[in-house]
C-alpha atoms as a PDB file:
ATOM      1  CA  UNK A   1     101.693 145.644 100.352  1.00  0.00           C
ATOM      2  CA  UNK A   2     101.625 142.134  99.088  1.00  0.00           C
ATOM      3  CA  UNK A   3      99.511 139.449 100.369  1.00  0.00           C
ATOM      4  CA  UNK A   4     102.170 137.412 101.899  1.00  0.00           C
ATOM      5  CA  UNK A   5     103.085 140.319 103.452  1.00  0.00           C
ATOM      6  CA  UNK A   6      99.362 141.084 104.421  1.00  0.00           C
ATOM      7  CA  UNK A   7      99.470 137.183 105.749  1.00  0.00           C
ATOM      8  CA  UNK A   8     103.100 137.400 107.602  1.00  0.00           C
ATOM      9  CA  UNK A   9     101.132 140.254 109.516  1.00  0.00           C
ATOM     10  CA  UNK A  10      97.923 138.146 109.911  1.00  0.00           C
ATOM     11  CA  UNK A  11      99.437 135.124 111.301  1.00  0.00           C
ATOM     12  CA  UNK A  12     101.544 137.465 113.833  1.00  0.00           C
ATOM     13  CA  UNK A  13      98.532 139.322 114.654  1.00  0.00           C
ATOM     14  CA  UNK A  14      96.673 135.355 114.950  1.00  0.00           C
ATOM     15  CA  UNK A  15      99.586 134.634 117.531  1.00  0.00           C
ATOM     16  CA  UNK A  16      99.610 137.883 119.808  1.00  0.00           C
ATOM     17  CA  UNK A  17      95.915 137.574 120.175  1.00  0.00           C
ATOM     18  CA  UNK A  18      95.909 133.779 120.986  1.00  0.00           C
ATOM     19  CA  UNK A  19      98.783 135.079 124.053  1.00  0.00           C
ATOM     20  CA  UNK A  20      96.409 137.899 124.937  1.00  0.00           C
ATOM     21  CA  UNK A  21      93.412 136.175 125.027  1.00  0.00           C
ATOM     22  CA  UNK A  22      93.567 134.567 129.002  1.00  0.00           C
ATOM     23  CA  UNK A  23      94.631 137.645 130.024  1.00  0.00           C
ATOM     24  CA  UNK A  24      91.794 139.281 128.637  1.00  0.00           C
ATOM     25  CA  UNK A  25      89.538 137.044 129.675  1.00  0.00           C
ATOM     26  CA  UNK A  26      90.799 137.471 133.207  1.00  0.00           C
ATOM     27  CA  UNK A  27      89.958 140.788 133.128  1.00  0.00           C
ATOM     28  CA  UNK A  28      86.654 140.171 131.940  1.00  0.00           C
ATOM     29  CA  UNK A  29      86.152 138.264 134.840  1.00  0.00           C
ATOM     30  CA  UNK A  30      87.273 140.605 137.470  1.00  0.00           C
ATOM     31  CA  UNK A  31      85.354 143.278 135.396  1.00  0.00           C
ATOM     32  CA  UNK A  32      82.172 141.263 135.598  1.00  0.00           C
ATOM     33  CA  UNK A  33      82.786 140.664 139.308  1.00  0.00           C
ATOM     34  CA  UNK A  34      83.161 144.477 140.058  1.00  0.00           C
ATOM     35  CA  UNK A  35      80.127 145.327 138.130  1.00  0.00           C
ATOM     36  CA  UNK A  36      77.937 142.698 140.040  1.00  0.00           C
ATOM     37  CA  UNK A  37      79.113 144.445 143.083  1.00  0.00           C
ATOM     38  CA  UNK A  38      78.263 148.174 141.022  1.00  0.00           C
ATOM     39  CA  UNK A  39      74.157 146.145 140.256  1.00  0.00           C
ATOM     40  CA  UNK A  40      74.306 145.325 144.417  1.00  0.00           C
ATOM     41  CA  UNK A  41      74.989 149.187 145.246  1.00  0.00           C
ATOM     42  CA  UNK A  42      72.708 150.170 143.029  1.00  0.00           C
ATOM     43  CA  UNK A  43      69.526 147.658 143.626  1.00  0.00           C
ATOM     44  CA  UNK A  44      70.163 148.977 147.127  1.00  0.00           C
ATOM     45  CA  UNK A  45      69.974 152.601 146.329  1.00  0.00           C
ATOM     46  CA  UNK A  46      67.251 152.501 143.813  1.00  0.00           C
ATOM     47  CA  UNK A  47      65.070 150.373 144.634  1.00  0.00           C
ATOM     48  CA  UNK A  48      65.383 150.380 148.275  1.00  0.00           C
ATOM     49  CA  UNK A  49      65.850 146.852 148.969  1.00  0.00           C
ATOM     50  CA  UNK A  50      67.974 145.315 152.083  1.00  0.00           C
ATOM     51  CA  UNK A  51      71.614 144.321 151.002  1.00  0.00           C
ATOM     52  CA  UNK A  52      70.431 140.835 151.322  1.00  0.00           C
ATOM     53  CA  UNK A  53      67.341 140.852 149.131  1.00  0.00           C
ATOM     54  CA  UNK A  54      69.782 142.865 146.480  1.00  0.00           C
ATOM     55  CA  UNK A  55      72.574 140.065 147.230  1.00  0.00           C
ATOM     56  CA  UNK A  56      69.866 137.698 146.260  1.00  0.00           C
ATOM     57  CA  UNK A  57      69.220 139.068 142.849  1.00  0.00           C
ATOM     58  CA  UNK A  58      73.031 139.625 142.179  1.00  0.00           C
ATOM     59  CA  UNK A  59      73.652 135.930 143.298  1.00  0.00           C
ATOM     60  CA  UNK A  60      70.263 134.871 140.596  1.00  0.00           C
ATOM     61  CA  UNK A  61      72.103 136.850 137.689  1.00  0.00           C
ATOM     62  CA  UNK A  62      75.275 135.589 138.616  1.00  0.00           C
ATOM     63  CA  UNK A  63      73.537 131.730 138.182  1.00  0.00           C
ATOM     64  CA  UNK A  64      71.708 133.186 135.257  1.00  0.00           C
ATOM     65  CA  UNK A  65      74.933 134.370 133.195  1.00  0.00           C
ATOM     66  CA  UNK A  66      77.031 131.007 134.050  1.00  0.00           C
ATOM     67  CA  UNK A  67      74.227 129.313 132.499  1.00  0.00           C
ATOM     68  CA  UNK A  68      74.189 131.685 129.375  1.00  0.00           C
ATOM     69  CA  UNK A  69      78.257 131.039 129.323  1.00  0.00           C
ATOM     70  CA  UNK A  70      78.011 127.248 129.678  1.00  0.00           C
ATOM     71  CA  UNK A  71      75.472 127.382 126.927  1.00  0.00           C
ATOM     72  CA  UNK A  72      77.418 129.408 124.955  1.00  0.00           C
ATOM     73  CA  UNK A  73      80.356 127.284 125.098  1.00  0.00           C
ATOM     74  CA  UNK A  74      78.716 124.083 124.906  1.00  0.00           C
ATOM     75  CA  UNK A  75      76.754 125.786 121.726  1.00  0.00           C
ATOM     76  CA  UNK A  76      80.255 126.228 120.313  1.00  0.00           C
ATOM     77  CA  UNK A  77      81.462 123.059 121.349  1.00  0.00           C
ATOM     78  CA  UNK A  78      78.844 121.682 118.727  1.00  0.00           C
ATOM     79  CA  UNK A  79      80.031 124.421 115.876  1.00  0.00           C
ATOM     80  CA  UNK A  80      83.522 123.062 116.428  1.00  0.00           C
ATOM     81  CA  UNK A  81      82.467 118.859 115.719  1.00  0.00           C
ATOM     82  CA  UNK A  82      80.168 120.520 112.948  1.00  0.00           C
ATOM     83  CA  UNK A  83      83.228 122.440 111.226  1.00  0.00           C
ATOM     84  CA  UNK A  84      85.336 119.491 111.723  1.00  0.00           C
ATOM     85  CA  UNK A  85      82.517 117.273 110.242  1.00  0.00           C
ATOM     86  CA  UNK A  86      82.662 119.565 107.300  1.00  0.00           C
ATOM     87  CA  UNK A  87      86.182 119.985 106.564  1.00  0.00           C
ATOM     88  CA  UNK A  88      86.896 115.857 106.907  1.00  0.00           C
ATOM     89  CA  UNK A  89      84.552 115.857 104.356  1.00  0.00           C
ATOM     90  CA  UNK A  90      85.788 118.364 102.183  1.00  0.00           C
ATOM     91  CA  UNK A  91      88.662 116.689 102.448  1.00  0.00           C
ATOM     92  CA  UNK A  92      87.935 113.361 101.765  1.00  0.00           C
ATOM     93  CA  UNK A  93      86.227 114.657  98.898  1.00  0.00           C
ATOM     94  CA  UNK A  94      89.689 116.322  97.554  1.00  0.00           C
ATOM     95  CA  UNK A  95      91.409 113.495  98.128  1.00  0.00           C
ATOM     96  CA  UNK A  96      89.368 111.234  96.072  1.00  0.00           C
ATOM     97  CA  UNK A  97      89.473 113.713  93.231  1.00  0.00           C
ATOM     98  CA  UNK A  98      93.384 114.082  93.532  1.00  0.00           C
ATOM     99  CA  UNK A  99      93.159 110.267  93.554  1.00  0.00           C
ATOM    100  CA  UNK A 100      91.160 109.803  90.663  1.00  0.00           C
ATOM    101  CA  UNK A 101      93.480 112.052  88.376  1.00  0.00           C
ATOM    102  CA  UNK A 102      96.750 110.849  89.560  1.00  0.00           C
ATOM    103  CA  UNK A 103      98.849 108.228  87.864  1.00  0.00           C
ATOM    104  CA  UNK A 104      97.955 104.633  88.993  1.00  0.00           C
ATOM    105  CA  UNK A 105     101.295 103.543  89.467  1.00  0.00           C
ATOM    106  CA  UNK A 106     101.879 106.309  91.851  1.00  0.00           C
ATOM    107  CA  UNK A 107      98.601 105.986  93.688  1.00  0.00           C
ATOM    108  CA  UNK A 108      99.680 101.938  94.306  1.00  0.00           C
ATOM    109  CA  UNK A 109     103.303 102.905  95.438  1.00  0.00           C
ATOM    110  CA  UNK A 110     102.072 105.665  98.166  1.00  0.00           C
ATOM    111  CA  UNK A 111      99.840 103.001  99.869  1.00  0.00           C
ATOM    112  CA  UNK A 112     102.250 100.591  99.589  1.00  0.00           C
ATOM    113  CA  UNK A 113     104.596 103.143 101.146  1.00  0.00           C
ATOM    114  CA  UNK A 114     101.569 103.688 103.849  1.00  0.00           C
ATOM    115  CA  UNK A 115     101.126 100.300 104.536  1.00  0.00           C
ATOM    116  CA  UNK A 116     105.034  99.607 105.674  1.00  0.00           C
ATOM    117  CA  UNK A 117     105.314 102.952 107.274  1.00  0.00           C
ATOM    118  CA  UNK A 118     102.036 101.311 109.783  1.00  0.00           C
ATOM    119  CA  UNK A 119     103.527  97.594 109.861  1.00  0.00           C
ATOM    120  CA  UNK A 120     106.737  99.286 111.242  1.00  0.00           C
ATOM    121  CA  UNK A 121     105.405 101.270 113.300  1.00  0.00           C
ATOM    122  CA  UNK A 122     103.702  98.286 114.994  1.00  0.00           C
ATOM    123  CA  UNK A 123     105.371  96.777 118.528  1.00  0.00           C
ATOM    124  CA  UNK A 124     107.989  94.124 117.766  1.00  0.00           C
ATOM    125  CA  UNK A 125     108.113  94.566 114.207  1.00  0.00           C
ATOM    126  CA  UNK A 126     111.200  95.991 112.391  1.00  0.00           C
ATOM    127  CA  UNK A 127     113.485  95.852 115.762  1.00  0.00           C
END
């Protein structure tokens, strides 16, 4: 196999799995319901409590594990700005490199290019 093969078949894969995801997850959630249901049964069996005193430490770990989840996601939330920190400044740091090695003449004429592209793109100007 080649590797743009190998990466034809990675990107596809990349695609189905960002399609499959919500559905997955949606399962998850019905999964996690059912088993909360499955911990009630079983507090109630085991350890002898009342279906209210075992609905009372389903409804705790319920609380407990949207906390862990909003935690988690708020955790990855800050991974997210930290990557994106990261590459901007990777990037930046590329740039000024490409910039420094590249003819002057051409370096001039892309931000002169830049600079009409933004004045035209500006209300009222170029109509």
């Amino acid at each position: 196999m080649t590797d743009s093969r190998l990466q034809r078949a990675y990107d596809s894969a990349r695609r189905w799995l960002r399609e499959e995801l919500p559905k997955a997850e949606e399962h998850a959630a019905e999964s996690l319901l059912h088993a909360l249901g499955g911990v009630r049964e079983y507090l109630v069996a085991a350890e002898e409590l009342t279906r209210d005193e075992a609905q009372k430490v389903v409804d705790t770990l319920r609380w407990d594990l949207r906390e862990a989840a909003h935690h988690w996601h708020d955790l990855r939330l800050e991974y997210v700005d930290w990557a994106r920190f990261d590459v901007e400044q990777i990037e930046a740091a590329i740039f000024d490199k490409l910039l420094a090695a590249a003819d002057p003449t051409w370096v001039e004429l892309a931000r002169f290019q830049k600079g009409r592209a933004q004045l035209d793109d500006q209300p009222g100007h170029g109509e």
